[in-house]
PDB file of N, CA and C in Angstrom:
ATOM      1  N   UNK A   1     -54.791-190.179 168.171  1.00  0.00           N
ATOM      2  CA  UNK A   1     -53.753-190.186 169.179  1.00  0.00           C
ATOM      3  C   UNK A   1     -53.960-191.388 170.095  1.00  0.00           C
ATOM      4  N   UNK A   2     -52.931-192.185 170.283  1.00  0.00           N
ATOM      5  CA  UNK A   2     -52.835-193.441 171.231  1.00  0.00           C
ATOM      6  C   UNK A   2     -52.616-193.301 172.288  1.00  0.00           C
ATOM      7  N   UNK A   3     -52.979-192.699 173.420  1.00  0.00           N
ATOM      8  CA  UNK A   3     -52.975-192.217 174.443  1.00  0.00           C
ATOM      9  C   UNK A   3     -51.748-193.377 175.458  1.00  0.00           C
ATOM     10  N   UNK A   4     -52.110-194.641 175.121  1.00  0.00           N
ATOM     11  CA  UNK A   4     -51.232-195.620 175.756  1.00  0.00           C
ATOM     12  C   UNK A   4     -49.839-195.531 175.389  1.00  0.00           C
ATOM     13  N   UNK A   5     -49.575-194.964 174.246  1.00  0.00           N
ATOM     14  CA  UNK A   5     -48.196-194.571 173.596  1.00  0.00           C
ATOM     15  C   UNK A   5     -47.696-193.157 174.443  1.00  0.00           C
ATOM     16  N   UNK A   6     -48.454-192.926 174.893  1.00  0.00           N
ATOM     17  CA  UNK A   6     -47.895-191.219 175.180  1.00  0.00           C
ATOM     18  C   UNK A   6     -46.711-191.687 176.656  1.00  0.00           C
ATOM     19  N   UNK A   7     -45.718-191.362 177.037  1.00  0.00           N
ATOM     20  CA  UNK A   7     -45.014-191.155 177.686  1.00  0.00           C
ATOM     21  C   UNK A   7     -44.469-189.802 179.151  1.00  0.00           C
ATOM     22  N   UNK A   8     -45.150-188.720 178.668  1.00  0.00           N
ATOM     23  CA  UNK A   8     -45.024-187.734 179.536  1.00  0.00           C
ATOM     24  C   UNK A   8     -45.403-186.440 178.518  1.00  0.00           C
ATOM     25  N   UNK A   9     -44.577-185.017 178.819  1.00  0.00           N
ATOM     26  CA  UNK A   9     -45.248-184.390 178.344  1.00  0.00           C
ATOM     27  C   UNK A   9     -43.671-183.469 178.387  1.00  0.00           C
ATOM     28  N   UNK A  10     -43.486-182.294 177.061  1.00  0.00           N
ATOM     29  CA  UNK A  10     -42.393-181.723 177.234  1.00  0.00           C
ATOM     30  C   UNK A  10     -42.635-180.159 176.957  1.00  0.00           C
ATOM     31  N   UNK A  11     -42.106-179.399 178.134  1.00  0.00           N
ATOM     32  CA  UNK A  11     -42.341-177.931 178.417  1.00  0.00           C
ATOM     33  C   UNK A  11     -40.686-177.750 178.442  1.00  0.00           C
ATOM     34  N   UNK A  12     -41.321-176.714 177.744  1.00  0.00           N
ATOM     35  CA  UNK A  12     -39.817-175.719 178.195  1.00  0.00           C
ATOM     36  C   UNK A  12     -40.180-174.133 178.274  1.00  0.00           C
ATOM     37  N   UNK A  13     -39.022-172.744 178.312  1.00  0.00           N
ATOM     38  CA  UNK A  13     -39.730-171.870 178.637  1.00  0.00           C
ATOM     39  C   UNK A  13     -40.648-171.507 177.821  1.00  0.00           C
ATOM     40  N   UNK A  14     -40.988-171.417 176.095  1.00  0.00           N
ATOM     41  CA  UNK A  14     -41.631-171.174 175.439  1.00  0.00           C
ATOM     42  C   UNK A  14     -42.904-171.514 175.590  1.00  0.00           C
ATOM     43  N   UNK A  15     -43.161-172.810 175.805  1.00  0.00           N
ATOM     44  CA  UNK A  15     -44.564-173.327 176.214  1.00  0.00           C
ATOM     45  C   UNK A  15     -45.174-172.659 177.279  1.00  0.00           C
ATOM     46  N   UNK A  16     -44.243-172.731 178.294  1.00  0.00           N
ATOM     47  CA  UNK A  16     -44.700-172.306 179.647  1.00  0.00           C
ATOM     48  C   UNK A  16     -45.163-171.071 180.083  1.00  0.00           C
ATOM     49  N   UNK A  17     -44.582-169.988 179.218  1.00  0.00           N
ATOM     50  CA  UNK A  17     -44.666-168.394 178.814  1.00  0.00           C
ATOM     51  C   UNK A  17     -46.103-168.362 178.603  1.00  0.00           C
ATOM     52  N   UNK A  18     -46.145-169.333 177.346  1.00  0.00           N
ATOM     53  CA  UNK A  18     -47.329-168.745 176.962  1.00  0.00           C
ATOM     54  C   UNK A  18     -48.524-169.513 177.303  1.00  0.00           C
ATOM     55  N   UNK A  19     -48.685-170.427 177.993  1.00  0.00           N
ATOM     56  CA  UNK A  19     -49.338-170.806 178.719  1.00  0.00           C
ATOM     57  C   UNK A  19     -50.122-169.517 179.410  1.00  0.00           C
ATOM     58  N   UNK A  20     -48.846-168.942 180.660  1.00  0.00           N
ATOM     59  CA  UNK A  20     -49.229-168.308 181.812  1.00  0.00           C
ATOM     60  C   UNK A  20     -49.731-166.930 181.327  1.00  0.00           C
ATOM     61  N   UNK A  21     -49.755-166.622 179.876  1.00  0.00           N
ATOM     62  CA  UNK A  21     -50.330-165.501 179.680  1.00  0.00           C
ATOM     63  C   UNK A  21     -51.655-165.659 179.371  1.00  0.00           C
ATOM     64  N   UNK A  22     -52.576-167.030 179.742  1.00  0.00           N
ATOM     65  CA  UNK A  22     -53.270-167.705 179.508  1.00  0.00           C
ATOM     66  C   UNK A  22     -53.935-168.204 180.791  1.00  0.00           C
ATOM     67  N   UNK A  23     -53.152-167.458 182.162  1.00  0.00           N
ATOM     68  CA  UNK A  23     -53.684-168.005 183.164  1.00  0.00           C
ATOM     69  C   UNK A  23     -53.969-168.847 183.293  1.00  0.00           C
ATOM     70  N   UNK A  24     -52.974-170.195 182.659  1.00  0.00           N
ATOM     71  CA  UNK A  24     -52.940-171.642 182.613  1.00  0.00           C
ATOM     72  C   UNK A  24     -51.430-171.884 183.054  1.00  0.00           C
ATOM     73  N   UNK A  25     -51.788-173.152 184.809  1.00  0.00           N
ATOM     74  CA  UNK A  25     -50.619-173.399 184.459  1.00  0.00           C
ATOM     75  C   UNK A  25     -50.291-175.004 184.177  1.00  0.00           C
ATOM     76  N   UNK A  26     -48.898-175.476 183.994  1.00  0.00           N
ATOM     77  CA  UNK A  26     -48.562-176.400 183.130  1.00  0.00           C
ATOM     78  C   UNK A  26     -49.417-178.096 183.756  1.00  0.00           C
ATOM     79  N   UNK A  27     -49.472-177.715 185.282  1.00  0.00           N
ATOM     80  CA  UNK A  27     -50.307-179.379 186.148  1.00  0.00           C
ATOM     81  C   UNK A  27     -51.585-179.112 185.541  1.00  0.00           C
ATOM     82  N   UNK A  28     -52.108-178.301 184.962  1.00  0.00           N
ATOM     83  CA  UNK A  28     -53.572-178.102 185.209  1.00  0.00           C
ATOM     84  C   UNK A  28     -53.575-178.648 183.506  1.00  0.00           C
ATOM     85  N   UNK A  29     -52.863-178.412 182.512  1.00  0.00           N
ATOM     86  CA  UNK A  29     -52.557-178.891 181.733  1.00  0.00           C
ATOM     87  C   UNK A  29     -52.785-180.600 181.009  1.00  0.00           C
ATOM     88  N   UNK A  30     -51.459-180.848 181.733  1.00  0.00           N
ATOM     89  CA  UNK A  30     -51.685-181.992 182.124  1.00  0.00           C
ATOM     90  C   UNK A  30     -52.898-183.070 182.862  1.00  0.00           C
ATOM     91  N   UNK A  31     -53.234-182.392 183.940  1.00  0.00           N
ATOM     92  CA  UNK A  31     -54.612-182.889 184.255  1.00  0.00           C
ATOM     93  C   UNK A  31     -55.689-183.023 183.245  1.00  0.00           C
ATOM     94  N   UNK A  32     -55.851-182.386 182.831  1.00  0.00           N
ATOM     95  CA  UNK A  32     -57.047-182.364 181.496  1.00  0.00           C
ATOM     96  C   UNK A  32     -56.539-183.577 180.663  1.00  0.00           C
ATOM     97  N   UNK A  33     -55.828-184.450 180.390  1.00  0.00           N
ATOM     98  CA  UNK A  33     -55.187-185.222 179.920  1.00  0.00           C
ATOM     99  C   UNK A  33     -55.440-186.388 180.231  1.00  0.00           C
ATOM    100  N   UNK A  34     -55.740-186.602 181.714  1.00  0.00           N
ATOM    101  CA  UNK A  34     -55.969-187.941 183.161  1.00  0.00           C
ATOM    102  C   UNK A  34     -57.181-187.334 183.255  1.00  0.00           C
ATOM    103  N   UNK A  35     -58.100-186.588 182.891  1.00  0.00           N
ATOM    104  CA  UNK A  35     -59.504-186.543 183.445  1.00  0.00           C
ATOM    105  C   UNK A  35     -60.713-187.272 182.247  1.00  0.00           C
ATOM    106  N   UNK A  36     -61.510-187.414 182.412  1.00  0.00           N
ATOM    107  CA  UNK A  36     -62.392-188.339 181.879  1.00  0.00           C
ATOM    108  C   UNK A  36     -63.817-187.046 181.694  1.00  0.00           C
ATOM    109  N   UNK A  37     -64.551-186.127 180.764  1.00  0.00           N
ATOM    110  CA  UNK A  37     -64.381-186.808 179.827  1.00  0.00           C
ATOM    111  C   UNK A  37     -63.195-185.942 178.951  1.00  0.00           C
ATOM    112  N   UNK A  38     -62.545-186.401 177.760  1.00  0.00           N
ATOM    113  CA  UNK A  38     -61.728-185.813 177.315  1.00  0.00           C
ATOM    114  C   UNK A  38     -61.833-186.182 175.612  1.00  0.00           C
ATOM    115  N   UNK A  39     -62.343-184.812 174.912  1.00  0.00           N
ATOM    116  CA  UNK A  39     -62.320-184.735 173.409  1.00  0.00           C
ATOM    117  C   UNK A  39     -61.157-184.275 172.749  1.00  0.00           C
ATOM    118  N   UNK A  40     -60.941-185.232 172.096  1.00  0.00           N
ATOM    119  CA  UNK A  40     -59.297-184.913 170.839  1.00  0.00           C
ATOM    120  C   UNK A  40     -59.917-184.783 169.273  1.00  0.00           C
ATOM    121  N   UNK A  41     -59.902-183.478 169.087  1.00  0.00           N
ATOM    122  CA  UNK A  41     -59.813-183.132 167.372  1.00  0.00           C
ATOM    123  C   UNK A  41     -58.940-182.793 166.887  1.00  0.00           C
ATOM    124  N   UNK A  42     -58.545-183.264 165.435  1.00  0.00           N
ATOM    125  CA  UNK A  42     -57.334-183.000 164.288  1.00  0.00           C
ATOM    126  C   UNK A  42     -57.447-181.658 164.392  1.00  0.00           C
ATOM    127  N   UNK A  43     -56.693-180.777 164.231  1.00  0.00           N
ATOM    128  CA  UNK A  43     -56.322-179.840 163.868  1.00  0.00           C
ATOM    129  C   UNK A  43     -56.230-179.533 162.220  1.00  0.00           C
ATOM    130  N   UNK A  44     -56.997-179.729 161.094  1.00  0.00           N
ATOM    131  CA  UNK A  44     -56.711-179.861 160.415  1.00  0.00           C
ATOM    132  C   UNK A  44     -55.932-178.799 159.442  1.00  0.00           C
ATOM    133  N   UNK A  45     -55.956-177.527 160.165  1.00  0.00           N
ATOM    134  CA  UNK A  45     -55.803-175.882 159.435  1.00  0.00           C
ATOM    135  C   UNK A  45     -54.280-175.792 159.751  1.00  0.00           C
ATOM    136  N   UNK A  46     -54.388-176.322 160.918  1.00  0.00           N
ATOM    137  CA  UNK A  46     -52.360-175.819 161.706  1.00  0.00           C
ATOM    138  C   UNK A  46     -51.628-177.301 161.235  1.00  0.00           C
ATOM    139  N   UNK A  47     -51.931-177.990 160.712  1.00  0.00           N
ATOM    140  CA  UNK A  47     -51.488-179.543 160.706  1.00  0.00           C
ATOM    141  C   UNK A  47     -50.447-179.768 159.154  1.00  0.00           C
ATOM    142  N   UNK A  48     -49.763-178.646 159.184  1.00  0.00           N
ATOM    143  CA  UNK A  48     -48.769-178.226 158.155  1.00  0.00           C
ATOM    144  C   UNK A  48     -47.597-179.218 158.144  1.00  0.00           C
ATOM    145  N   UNK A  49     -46.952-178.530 159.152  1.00  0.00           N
ATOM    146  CA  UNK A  49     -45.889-179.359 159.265  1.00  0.00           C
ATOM    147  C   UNK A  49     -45.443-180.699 160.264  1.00  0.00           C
ATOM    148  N   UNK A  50     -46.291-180.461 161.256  1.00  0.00           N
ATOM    149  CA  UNK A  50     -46.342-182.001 162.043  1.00  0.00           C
ATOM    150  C   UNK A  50     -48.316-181.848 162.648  1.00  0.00           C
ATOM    151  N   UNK A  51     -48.608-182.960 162.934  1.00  0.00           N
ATOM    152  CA  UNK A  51     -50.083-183.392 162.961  1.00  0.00           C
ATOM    153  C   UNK A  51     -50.280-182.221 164.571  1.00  0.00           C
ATOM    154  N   UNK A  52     -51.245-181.579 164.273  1.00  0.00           N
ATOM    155  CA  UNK A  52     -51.907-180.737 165.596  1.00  0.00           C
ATOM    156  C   UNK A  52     -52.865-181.350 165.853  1.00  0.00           C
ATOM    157  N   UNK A  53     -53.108-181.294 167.147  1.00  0.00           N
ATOM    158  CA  UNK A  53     -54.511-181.619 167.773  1.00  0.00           C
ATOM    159  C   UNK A  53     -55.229-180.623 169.032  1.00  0.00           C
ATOM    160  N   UNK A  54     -56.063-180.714 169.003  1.00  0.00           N
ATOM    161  CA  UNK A  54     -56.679-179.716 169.883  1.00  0.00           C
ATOM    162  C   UNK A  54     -57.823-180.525 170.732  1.00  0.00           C
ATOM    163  N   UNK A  55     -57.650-180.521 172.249  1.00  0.00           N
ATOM    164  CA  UNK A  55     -58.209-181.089 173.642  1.00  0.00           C
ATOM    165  C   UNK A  55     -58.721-180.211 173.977  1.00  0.00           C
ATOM    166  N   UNK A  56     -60.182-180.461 174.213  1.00  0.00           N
ATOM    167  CA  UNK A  56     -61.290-179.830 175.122  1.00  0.00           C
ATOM    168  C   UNK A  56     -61.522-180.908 176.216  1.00  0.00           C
ATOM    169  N   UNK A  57     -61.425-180.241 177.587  1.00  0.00           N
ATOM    170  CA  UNK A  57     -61.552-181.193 178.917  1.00  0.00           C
ATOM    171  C   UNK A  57     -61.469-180.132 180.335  1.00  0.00           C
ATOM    172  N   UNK A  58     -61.575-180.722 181.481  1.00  0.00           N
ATOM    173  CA  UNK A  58     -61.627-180.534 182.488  1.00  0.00           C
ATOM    174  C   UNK A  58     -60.175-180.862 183.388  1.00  0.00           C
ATOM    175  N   UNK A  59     -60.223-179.847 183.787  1.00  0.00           N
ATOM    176  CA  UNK A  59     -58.883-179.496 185.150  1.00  0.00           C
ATOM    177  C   UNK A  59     -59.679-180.562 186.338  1.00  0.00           C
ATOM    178  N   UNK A  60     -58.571-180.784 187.040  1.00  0.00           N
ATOM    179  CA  UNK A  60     -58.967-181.010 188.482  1.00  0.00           C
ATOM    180  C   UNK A  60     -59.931-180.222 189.120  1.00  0.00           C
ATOM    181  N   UNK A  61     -59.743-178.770 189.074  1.00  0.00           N
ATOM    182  CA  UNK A  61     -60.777-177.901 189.840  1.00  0.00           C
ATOM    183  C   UNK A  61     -61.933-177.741 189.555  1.00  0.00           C
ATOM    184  N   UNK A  62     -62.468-178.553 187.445  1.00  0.00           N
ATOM    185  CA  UNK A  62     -63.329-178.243 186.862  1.00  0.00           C
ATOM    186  C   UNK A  62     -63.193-177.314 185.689  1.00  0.00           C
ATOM    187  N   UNK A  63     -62.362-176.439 185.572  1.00  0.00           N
ATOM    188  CA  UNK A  63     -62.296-175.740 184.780  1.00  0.00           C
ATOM    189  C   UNK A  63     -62.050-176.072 183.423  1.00  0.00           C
ATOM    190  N   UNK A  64     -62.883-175.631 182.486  1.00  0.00           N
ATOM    191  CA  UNK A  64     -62.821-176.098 181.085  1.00  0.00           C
ATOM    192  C   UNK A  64     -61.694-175.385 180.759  1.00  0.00           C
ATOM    193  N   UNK A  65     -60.901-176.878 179.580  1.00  0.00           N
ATOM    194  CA  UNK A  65     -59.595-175.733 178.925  1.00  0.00           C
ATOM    195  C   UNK A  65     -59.367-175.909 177.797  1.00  0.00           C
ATOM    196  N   UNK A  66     -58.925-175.536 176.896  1.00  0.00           N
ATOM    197  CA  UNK A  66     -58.995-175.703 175.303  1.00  0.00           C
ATOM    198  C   UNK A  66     -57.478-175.976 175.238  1.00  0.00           C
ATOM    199  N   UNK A  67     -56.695-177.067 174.388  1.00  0.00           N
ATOM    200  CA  UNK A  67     -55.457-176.992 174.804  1.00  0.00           C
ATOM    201  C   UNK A  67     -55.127-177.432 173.111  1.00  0.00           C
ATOM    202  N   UNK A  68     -54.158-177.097 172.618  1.00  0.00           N
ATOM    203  CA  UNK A  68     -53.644-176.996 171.217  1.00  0.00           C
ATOM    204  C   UNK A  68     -52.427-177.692 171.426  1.00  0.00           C
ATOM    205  N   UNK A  69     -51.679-179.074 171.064  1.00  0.00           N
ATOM    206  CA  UNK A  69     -50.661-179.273 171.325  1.00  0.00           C
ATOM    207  C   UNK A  69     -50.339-180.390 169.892  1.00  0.00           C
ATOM    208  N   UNK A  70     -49.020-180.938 170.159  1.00  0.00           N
ATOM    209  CA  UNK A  70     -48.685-181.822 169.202  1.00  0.00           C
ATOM    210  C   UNK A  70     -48.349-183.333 169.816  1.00  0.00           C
ATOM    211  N   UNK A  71     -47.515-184.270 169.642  1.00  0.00           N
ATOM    212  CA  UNK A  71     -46.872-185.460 169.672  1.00  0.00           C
ATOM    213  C   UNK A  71     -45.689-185.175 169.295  1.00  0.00           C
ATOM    214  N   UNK A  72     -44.638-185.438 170.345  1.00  0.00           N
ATOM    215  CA  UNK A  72     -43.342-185.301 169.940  1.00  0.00           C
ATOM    216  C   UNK A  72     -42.936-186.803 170.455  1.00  0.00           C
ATOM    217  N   UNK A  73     -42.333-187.770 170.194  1.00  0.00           N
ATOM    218  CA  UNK A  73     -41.161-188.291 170.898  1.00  0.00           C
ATOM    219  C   UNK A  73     -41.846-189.102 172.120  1.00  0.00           C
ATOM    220  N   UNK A  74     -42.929-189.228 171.685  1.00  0.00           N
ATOM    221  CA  UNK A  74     -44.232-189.829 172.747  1.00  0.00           C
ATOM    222  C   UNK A  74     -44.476-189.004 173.722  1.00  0.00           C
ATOM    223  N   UNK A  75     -44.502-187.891 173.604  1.00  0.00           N
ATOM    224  CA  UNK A  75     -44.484-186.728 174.505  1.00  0.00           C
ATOM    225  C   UNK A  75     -45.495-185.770 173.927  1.00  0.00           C
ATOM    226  N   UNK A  76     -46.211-185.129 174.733  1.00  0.00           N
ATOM    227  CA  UNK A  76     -47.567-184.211 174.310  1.00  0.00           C
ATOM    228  C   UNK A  76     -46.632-183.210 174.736  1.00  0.00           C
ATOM    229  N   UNK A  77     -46.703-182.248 173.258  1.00  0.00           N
ATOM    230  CA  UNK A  77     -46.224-181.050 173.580  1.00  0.00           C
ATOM    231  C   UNK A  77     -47.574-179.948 173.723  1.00  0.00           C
ATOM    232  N   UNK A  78     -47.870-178.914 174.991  1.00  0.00           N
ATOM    233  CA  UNK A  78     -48.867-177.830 174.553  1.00  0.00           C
ATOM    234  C   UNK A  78     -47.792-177.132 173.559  1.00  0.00           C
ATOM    235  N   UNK A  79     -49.139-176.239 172.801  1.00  0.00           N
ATOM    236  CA  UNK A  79     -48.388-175.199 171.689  1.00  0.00           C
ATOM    237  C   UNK A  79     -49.531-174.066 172.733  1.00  0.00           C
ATOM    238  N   UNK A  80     -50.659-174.222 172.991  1.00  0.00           N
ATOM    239  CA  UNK A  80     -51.755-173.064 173.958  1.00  0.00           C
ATOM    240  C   UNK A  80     -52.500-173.697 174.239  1.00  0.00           C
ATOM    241  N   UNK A  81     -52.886-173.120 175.396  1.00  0.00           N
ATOM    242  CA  UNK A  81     -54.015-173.858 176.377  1.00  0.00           C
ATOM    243  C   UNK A  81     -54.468-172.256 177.093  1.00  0.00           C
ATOM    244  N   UNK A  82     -55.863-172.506 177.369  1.00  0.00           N
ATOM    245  CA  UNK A  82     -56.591-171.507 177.538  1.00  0.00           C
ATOM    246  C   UNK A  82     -57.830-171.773 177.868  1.00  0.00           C
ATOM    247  N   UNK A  83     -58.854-170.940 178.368  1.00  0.00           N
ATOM    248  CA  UNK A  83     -60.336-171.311 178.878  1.00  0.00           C
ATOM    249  C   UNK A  83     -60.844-171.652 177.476  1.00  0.00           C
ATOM    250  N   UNK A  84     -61.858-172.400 177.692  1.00  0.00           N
ATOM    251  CA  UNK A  84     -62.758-172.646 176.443  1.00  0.00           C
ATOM    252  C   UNK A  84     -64.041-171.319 176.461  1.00  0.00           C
ATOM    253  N   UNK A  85     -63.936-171.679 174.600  1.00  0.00           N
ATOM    254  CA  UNK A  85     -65.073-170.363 174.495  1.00  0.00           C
ATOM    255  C   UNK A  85     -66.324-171.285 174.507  1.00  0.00           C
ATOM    256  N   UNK A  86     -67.059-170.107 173.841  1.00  0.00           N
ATOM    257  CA  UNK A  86     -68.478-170.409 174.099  1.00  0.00           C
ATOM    258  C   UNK A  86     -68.818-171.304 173.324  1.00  0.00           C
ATOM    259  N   UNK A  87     -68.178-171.716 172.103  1.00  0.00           N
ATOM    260  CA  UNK A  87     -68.576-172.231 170.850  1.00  0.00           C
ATOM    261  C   UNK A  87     -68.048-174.128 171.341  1.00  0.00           C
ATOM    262  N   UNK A  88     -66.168-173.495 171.797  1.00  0.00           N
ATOM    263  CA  UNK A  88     -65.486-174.580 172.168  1.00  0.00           C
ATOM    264  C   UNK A  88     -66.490-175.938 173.383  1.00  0.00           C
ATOM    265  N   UNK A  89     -67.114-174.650 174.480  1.00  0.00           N
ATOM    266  CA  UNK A  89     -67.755-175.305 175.473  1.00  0.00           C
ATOM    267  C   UNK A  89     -68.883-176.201 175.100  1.00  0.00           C
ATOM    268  N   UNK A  90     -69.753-175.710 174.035  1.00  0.00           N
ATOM    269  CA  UNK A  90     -71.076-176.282 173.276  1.00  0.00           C
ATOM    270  C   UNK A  90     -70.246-177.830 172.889  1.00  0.00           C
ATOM    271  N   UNK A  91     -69.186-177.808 172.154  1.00  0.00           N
ATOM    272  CA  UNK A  91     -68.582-179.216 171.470  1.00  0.00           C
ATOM    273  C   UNK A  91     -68.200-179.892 172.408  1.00  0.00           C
ATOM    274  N   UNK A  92     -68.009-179.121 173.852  1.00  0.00           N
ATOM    275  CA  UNK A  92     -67.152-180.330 174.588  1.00  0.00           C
ATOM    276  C   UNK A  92     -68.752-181.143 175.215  1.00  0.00           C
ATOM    277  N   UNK A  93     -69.648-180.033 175.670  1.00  0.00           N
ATOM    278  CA  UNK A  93     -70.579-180.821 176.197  1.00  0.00           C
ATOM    279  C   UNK A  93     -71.495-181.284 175.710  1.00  0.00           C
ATOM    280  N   UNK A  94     -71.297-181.447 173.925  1.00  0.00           N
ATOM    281  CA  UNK A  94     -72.475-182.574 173.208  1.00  0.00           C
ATOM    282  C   UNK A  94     -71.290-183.697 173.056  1.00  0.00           C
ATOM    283  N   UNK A  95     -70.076-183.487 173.217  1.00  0.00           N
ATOM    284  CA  UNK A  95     -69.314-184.957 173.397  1.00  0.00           C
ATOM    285  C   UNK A  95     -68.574-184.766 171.730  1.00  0.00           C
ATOM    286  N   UNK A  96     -68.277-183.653 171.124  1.00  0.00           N
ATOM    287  CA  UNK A  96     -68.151-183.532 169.766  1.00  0.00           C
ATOM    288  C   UNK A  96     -69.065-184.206 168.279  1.00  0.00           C
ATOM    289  N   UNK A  97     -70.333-183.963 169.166  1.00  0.00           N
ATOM    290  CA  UNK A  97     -70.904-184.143 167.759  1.00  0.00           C
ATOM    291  C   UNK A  97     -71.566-182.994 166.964  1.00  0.00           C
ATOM    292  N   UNK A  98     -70.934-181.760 167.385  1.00  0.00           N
ATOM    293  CA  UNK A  98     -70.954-180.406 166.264  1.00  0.00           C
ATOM    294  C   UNK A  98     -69.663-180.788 165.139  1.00  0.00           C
ATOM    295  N   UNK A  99     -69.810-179.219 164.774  1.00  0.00           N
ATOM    296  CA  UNK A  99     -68.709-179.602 164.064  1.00  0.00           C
ATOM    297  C   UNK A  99     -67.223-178.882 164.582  1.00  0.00           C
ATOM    298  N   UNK A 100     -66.299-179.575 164.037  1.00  0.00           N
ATOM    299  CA  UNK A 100     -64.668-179.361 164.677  1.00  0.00           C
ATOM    300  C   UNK A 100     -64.541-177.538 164.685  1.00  0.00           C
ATOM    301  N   UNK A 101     -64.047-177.593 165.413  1.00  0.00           N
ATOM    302  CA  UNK A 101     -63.403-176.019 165.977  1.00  0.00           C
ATOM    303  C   UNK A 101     -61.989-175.923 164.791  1.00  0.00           C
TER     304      UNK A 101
END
């Protein structure tokens, strides 16, 4: 993912739903995106019909978040975002050198 290509980000209610059943909401999202450090893995299992990727990173407040989204239109779509697990947290803080989630 070319991060310099990306343009903004596109929610609508579907995303946003399920976000918040996730006690995630959509800035905090986004933030993890502008925060430093920030790991991007292929999705290679969901990557059927358009390329998935999955972001492990930090909120503004700190909070680790696991976020599942795509590339639309130079636009990061979330598909879920959620706390990171225990397994997720281990990969974010060796920097991804386990293996992919």
């Amino acid at each position: 993912m070319d991060v310099n290509k990306i343009i903004g980000f596109d929610w609508d209610e579907g995303n946003l739903e399920h976000i918040k059943k996730h006690n995630v909401e959509a800035k905090e999202c986004e933030g993890v995106f502008l925060n430093v450090p920030l790991l991007v893995l292929k999705d290679e299992i969901h990557s059927r019909l358009e390329e998935r990727l999955q972001a492990l990173g930090l909120t503004k407040g700190g909070r680790l978040l696991f976020i599942a989204f795509t590339v639309r239109n130079e636009k990061i779509r979330v598909i879920s975002a959620r706390d990171q697990n225990k397994k997720e947290r281990k990969i974010f803080q060796a920097g991804g050198d386990h293996e992919k989630t």
